[in-house]
PDB file of N, CA and C in Angstrom:
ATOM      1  N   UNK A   1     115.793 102.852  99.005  1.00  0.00           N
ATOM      2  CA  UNK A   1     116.378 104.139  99.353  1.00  0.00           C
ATOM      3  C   UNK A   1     117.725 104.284  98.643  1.00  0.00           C
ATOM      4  N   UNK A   2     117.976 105.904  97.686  1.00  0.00           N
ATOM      5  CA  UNK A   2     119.421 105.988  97.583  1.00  0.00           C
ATOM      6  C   UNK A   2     119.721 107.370  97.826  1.00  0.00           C
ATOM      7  N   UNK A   3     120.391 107.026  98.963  1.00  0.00           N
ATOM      8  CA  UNK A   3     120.902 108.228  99.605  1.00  0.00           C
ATOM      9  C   UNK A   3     122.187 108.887  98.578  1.00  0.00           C
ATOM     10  N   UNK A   4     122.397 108.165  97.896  1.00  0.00           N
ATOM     11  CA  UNK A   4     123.506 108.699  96.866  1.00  0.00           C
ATOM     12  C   UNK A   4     122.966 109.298  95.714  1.00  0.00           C
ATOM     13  N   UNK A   5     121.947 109.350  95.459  1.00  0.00           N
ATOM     14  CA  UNK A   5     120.940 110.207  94.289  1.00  0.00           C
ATOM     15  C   UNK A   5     120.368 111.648  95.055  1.00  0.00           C
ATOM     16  N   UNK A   6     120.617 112.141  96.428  1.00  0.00           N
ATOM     17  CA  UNK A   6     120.061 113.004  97.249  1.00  0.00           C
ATOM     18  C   UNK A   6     120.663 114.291  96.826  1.00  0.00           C
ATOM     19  N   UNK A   7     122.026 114.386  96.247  1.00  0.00           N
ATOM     20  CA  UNK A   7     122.736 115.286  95.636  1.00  0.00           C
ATOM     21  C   UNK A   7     121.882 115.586  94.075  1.00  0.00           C
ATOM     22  N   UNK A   8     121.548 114.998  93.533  1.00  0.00           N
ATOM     23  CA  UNK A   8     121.298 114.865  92.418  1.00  0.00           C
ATOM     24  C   UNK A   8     120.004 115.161  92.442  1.00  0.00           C
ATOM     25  N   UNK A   9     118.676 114.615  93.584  1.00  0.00           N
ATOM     26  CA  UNK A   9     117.716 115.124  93.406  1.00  0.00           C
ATOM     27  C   UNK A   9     117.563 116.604  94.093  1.00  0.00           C
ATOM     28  N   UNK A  10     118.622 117.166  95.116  1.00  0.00           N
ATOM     29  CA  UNK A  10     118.691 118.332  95.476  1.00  0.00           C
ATOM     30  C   UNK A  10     118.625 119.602  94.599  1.00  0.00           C
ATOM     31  N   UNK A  11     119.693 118.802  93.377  1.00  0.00           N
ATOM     32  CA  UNK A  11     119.857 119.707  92.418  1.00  0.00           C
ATOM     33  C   UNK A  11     118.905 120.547  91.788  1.00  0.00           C
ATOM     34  N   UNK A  12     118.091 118.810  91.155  1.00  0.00           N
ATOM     35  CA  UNK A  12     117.199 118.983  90.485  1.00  0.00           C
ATOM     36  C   UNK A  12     115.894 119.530  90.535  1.00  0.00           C
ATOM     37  N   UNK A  13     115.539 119.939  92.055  1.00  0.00           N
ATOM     38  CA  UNK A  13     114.419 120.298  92.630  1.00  0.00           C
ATOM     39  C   UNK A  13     115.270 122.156  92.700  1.00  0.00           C
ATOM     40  N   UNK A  14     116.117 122.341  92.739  1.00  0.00           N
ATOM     41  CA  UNK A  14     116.618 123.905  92.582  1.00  0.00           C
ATOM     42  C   UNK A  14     116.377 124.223  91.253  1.00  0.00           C
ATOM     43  N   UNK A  15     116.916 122.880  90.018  1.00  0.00           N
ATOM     44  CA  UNK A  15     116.372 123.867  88.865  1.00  0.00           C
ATOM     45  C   UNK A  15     115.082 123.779  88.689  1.00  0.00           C
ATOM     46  N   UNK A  16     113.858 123.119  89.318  1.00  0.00           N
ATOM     47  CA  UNK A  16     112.801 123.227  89.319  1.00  0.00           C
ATOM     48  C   UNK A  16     112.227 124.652  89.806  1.00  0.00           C
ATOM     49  N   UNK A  17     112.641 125.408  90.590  1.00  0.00           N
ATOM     50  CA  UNK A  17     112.625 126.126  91.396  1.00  0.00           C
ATOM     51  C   UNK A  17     113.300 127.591  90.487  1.00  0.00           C
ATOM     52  N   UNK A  18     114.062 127.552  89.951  1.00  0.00           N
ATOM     53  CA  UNK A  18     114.675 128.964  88.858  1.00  0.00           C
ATOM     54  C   UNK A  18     114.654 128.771  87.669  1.00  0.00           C
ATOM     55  N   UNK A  19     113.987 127.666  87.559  1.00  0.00           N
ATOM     56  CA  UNK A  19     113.730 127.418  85.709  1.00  0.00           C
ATOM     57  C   UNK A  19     112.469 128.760  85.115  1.00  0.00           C
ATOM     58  N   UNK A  20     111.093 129.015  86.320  1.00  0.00           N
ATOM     59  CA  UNK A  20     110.372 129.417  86.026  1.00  0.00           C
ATOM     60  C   UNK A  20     111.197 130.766  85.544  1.00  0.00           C
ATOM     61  N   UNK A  21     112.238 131.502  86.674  1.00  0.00           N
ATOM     62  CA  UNK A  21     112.657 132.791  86.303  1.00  0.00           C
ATOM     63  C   UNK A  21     113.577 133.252  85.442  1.00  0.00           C
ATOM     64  N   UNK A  22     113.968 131.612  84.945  1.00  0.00           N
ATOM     65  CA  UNK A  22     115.320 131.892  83.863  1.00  0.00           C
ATOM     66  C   UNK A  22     114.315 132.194  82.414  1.00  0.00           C
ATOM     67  N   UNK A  23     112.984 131.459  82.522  1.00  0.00           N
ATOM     68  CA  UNK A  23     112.203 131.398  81.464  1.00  0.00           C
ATOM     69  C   UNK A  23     111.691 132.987  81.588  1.00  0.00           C
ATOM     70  N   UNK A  24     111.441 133.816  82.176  1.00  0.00           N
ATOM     71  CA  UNK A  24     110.946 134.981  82.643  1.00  0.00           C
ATOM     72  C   UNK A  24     111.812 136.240  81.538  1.00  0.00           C
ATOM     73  N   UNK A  25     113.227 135.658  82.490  1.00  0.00           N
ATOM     74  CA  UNK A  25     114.147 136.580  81.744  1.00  0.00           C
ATOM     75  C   UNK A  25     114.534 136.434  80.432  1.00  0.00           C
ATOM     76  N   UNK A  26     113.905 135.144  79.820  1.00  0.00           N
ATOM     77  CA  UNK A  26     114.288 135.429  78.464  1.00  0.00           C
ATOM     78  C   UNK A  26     113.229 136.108  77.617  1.00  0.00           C
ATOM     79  N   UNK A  27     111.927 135.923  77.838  1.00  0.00           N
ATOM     80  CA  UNK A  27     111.030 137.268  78.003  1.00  0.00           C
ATOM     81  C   UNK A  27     111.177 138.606  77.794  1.00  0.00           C
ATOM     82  N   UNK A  28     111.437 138.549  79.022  1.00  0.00           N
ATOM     83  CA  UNK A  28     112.307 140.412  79.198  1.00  0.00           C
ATOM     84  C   UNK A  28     113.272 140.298  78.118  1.00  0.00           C
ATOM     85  N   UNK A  29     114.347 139.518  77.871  1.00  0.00           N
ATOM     86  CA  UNK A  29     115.189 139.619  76.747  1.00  0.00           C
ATOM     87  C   UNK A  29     114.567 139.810  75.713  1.00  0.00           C
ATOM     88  N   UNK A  30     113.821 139.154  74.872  1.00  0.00           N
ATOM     89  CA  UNK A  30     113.319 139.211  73.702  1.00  0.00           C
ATOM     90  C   UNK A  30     112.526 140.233  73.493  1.00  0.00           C
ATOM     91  N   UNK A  31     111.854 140.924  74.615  1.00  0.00           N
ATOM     92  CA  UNK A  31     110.732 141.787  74.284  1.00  0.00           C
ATOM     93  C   UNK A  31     111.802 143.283  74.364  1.00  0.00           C
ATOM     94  N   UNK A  32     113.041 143.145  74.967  1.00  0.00           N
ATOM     95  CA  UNK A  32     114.121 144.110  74.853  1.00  0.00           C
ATOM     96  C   UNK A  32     114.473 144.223  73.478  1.00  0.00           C
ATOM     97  N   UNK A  33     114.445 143.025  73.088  1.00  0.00           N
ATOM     98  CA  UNK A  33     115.124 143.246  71.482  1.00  0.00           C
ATOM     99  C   UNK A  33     114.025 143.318  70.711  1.00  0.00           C
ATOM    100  N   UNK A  34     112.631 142.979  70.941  1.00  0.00           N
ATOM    101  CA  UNK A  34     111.588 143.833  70.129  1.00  0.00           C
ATOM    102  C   UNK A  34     111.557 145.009  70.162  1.00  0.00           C
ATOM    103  N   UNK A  35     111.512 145.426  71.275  1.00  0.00           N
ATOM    104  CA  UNK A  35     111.632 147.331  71.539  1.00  0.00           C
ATOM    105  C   UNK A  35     112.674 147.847  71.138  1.00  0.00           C
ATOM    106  N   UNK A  36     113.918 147.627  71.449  1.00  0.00           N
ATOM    107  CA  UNK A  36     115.299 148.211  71.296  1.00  0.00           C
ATOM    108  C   UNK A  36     115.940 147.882  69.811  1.00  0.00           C
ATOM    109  N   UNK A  37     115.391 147.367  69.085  1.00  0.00           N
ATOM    110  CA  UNK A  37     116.195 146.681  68.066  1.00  0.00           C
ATOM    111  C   UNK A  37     117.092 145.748  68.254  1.00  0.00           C
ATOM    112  N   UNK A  38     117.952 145.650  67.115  1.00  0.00           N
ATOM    113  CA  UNK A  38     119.177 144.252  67.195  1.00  0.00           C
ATOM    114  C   UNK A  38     120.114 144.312  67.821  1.00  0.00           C
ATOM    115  N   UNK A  39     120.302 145.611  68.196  1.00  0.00           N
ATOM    116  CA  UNK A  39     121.415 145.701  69.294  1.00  0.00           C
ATOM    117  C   UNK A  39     120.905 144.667  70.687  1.00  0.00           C
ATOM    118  N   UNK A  40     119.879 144.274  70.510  1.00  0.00           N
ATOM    119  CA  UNK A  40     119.647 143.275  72.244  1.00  0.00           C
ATOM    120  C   UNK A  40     120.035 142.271  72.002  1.00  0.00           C
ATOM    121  N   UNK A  41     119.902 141.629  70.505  1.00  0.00           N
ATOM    122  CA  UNK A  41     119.921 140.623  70.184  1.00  0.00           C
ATOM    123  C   UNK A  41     120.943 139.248  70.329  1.00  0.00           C
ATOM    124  N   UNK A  42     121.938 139.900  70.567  1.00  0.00           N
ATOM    125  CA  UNK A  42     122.793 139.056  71.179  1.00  0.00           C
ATOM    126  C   UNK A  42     122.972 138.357  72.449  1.00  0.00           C
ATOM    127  N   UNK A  43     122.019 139.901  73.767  1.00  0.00           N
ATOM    128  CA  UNK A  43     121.791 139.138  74.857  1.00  0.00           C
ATOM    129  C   UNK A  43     121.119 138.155  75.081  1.00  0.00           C
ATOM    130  N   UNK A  44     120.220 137.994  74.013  1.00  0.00           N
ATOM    131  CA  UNK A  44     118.835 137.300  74.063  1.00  0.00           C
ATOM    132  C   UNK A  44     119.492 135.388  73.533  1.00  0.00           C
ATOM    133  N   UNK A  45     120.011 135.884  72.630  1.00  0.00           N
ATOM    134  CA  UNK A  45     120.699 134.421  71.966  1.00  0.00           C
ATOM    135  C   UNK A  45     121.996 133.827  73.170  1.00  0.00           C
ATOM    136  N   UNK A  46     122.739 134.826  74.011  1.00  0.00           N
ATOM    137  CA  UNK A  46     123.796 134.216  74.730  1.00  0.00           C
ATOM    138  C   UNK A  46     122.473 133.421  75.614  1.00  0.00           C
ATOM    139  N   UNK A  47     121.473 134.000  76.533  1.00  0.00           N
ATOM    140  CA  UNK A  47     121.007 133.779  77.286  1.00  0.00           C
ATOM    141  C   UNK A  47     120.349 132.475  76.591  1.00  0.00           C
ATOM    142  N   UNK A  48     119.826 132.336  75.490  1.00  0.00           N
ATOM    143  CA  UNK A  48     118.889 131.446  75.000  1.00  0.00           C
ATOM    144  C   UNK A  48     119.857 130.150  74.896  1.00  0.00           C
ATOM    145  N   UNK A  49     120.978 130.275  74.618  1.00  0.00           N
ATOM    146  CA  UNK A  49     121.821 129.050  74.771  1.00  0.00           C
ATOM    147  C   UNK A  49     122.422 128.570  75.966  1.00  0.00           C
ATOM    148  N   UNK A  50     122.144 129.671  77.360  1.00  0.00           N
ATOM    149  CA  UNK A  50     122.742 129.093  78.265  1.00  0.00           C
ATOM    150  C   UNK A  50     121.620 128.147  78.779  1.00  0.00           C
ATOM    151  N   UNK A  51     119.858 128.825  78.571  1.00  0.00           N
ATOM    152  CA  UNK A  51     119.189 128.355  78.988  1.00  0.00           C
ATOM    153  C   UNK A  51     118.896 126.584  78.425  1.00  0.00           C
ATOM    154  N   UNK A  52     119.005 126.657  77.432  1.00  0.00           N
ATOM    155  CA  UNK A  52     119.045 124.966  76.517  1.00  0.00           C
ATOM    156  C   UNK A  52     119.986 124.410  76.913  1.00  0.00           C
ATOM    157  N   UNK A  53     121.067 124.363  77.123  1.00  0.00           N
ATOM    158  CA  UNK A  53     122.790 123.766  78.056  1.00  0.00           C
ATOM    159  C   UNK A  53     121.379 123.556  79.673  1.00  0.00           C
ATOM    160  N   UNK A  54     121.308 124.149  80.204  1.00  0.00           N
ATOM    161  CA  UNK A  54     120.453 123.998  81.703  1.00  0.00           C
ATOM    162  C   UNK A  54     119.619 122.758  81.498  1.00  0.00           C
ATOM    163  N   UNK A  55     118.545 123.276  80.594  1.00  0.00           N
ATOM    164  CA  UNK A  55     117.575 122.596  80.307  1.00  0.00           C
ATOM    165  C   UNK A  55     118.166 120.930  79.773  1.00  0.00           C
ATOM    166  N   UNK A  56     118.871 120.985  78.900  1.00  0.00           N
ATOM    167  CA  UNK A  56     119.091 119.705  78.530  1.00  0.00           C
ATOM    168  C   UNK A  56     119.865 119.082  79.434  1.00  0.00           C
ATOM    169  N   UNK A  57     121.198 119.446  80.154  1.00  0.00           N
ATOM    170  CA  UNK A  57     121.235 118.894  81.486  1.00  0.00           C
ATOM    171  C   UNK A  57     120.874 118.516  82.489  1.00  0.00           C
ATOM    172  N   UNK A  58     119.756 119.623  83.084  1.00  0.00           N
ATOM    173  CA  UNK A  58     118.390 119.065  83.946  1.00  0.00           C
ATOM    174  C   UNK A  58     117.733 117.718  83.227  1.00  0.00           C
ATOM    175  N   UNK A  59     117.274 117.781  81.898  1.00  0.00           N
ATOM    176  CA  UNK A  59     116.292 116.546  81.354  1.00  0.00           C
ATOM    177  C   UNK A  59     118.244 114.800  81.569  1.00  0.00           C
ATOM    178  N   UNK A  60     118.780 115.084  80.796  1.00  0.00           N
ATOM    179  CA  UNK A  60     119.916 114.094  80.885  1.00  0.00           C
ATOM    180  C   UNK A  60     120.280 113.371  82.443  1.00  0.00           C
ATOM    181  N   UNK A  61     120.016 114.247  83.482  1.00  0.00           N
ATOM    182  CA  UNK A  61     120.595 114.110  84.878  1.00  0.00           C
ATOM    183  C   UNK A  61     119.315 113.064  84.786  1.00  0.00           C
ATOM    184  N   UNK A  62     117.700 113.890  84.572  1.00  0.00           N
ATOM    185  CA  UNK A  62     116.287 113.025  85.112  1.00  0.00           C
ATOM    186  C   UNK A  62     116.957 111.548  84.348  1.00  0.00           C
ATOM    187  N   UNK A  63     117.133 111.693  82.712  1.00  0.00           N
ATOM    188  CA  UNK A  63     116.944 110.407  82.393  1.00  0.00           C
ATOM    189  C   UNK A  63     117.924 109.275  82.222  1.00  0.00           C
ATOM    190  N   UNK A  64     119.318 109.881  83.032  1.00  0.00           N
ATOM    191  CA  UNK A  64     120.714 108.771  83.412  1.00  0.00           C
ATOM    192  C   UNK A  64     120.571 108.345  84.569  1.00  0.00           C
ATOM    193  N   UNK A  65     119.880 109.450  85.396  1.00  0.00           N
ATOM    194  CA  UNK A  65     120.423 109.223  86.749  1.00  0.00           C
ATOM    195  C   UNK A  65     119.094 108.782  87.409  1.00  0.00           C
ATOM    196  N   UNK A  66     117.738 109.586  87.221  1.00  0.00           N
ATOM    197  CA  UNK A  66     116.865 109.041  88.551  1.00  0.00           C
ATOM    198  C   UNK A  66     115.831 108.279  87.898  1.00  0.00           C
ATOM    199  N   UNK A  67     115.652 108.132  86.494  1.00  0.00           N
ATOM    200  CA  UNK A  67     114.576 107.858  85.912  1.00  0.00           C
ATOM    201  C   UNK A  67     115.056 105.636  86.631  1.00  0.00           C
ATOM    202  N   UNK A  68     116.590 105.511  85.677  1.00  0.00           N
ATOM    203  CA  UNK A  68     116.796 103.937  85.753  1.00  0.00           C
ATOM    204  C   UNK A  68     116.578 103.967  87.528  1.00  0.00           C
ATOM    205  N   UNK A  69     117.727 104.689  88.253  1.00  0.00           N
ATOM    206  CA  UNK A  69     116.927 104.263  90.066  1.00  0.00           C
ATOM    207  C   UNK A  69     115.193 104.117  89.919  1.00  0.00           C
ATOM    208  N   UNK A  70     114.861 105.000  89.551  1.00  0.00           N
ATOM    209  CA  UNK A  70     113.041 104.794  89.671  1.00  0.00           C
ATOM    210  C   UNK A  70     112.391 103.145  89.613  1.00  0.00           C
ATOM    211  N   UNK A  71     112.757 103.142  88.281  1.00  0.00           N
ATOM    212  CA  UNK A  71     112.519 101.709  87.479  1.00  0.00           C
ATOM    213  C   UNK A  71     112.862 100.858  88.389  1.00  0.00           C
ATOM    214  N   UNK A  72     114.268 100.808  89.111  1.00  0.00           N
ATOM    215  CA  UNK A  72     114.363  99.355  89.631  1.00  0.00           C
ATOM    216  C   UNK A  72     113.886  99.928  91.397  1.00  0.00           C
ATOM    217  N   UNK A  73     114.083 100.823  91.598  1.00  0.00           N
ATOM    218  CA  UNK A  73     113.237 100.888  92.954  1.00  0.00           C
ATOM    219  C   UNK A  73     111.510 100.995  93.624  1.00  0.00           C
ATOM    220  N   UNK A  74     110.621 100.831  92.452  1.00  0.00           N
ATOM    221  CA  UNK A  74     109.434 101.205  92.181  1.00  0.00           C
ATOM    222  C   UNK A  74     108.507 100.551  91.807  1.00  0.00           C
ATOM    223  N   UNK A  75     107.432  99.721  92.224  1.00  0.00           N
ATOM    224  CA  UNK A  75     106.568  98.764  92.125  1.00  0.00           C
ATOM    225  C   UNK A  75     105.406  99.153  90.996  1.00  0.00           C
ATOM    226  N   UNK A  76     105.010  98.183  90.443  1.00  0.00           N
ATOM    227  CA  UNK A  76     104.114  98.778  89.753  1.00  0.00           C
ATOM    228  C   UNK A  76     103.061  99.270  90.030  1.00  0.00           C
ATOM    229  N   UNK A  77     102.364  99.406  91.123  1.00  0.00           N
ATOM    230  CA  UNK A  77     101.571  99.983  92.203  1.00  0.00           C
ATOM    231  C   UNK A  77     101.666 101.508  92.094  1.00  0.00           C
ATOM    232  N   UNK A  78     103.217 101.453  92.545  1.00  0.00           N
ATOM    233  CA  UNK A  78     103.799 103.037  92.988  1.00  0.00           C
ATOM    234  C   UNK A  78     103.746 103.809  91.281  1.00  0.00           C
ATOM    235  N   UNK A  79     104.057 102.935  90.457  1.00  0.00           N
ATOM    236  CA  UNK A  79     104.304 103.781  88.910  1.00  0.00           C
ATOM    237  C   UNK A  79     102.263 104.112  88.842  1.00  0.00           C
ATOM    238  N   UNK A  80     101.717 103.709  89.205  1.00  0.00           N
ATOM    239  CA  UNK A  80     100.484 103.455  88.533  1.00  0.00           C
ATOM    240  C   UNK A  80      99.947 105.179  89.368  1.00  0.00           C
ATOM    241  N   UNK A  81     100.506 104.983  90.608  1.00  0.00           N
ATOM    242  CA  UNK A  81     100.207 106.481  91.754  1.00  0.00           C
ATOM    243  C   UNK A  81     100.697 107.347  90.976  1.00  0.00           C
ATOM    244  N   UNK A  82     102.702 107.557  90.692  1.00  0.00           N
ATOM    245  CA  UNK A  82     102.917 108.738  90.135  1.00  0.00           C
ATOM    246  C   UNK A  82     102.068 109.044  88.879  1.00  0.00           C
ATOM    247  N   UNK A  83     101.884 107.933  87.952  1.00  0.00           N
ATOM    248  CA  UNK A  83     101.396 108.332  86.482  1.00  0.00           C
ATOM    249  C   UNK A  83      99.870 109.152  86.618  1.00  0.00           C
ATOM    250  N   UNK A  84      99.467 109.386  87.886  1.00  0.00           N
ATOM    251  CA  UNK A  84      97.835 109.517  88.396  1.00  0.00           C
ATOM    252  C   UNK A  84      98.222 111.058  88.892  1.00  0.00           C
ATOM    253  N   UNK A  85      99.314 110.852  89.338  1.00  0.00           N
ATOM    254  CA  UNK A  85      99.693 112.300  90.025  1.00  0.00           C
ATOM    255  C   UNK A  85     100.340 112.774  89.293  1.00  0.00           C
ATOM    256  N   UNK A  86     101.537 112.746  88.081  1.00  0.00           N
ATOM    257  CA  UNK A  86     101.545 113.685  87.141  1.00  0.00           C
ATOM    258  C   UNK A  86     100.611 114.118  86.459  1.00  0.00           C
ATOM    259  N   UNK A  87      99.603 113.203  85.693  1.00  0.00           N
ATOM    260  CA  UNK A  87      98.795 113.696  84.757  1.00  0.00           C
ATOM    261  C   UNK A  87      97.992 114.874  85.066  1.00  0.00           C
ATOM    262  N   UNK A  88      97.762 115.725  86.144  1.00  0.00           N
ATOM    263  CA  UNK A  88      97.616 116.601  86.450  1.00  0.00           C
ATOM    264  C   UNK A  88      98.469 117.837  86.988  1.00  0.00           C
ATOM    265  N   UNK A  89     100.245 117.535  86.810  1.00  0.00           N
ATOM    266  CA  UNK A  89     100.813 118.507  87.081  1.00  0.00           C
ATOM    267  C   UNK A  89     101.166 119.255  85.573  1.00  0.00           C
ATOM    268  N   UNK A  90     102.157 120.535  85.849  1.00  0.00           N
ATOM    269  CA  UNK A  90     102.478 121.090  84.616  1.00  0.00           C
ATOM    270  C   UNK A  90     103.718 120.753  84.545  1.00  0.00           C
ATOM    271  N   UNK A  91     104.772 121.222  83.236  1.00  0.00           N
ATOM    272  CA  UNK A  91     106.482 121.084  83.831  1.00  0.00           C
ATOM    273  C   UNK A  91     106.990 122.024  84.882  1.00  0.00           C
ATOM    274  N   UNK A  92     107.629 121.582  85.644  1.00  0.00           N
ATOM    275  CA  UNK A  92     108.176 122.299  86.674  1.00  0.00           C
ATOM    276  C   UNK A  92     108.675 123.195  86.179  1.00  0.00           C
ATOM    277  N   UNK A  93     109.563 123.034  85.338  1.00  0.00           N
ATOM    278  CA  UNK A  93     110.576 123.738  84.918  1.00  0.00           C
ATOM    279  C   UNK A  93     109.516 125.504  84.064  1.00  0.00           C
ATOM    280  N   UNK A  94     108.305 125.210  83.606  1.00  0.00           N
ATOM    281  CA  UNK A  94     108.095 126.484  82.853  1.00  0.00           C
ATOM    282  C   UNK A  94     106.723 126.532  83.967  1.00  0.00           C
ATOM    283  N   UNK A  95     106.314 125.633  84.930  1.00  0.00           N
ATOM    284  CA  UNK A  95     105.095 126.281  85.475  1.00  0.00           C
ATOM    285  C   UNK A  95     103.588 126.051  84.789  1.00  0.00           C
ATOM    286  N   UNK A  96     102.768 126.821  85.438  1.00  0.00           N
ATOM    287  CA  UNK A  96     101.404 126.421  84.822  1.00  0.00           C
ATOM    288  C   UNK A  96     100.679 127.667  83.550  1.00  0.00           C
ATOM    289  N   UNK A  97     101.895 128.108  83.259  1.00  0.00           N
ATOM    290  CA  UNK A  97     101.134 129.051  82.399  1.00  0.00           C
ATOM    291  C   UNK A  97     101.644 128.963  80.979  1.00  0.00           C
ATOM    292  N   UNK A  98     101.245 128.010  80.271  1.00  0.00           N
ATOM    293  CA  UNK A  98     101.561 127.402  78.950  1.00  0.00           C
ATOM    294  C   UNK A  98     101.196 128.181  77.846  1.00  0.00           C
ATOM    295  N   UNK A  99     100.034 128.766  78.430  1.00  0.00           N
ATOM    296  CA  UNK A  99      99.859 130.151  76.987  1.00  0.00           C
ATOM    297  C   UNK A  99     101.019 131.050  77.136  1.00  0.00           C
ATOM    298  N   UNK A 100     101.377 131.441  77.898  1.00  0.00           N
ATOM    299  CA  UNK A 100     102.783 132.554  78.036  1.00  0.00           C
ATOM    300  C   UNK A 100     104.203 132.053  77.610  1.00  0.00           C
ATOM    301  N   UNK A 101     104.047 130.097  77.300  1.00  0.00           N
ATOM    302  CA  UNK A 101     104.945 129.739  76.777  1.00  0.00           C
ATOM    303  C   UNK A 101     104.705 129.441  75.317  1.00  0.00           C
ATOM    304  N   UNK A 102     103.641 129.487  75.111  1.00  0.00           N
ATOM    305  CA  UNK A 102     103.500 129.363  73.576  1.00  0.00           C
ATOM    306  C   UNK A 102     103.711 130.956  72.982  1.00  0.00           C
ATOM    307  N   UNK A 103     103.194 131.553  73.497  1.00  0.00           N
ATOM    308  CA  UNK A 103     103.702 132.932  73.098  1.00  0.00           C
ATOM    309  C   UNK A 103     104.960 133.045  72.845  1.00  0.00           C
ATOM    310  N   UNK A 104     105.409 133.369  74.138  1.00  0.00           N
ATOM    311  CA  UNK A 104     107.344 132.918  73.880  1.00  0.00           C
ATOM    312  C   UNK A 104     107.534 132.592  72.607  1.00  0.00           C
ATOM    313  N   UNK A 105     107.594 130.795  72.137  1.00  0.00           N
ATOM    314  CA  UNK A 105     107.856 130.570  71.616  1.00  0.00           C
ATOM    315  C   UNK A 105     107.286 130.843  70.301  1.00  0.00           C
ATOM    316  N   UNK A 106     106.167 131.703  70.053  1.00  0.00           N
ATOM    317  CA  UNK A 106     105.677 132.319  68.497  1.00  0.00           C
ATOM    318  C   UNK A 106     106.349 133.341  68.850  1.00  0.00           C
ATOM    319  N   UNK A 107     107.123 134.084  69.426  1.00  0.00           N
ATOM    320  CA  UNK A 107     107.629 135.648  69.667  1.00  0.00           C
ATOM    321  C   UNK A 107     109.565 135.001  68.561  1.00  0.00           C
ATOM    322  N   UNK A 108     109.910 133.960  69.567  1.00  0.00           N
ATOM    323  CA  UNK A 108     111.113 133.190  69.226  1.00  0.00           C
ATOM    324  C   UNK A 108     110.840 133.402  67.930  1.00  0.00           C
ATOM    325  N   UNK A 109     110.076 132.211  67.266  1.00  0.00           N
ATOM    326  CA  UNK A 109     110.399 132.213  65.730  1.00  0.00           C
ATOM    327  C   UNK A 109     109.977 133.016  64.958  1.00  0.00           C
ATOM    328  N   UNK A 110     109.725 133.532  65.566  1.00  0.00           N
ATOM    329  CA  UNK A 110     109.373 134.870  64.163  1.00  0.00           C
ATOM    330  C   UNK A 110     110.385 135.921  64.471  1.00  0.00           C
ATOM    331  N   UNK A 111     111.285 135.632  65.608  1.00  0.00           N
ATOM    332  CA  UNK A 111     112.636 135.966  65.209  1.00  0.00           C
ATOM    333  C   UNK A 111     113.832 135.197  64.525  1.00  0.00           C
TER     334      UNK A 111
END
């Protein structure tokens, strides 16, 4: 048990939780600056960098902070369960709809 990682996994289960809608709104952003022209374009890029700062902080917190607790608190038993029970989840963070993220991201670079 570490009750001192409870802050940290609190966190991390909130950005699990608004990652799907931060990914949403950059959507709406981009498809603003398809419709509207380049004038959106700036909202779309502030937003796109706040979202990567999130994102890479969320992934840095998983792999400083809970991944090494995991390792030394976690039997190989228990790794053998989660690895059985991820392989069927999606990322939290974008959800189960991976065609709408590949889109996204062919919409992205071809800007």
């Amino acid at each position: 048990a570490r009750p001192d990682l409870l802050p940290l996994i609190e966190r991390l289960e909130s950005d699990h939780l608004c990652g799907e809608s931060e990914v949403r709104e950059l959507q709406h952003l981009l498809l603003s600056w398809e419709m509207l022209g380049d004038a959106r374009s700036e909202a779309f890029r502030v937003r796109v960098a706040k979202y990567v700062a999130f994102y890479l902080e969320h992934i840095r917190t998983e792999e400083v902070h809970i991944l090494p607790a995991a390792e030394d608190a976690l039997s190989e038993q228990e790794w053998s369960e989660l690895d059985a029970a991820f392989a069927f989840n999606e990322d939290p963070l974008i959800g189960g709809d991976t065609a709408a993220m590949n889109r996204l991201f062919a919409r992205v670079v071809r800007h």
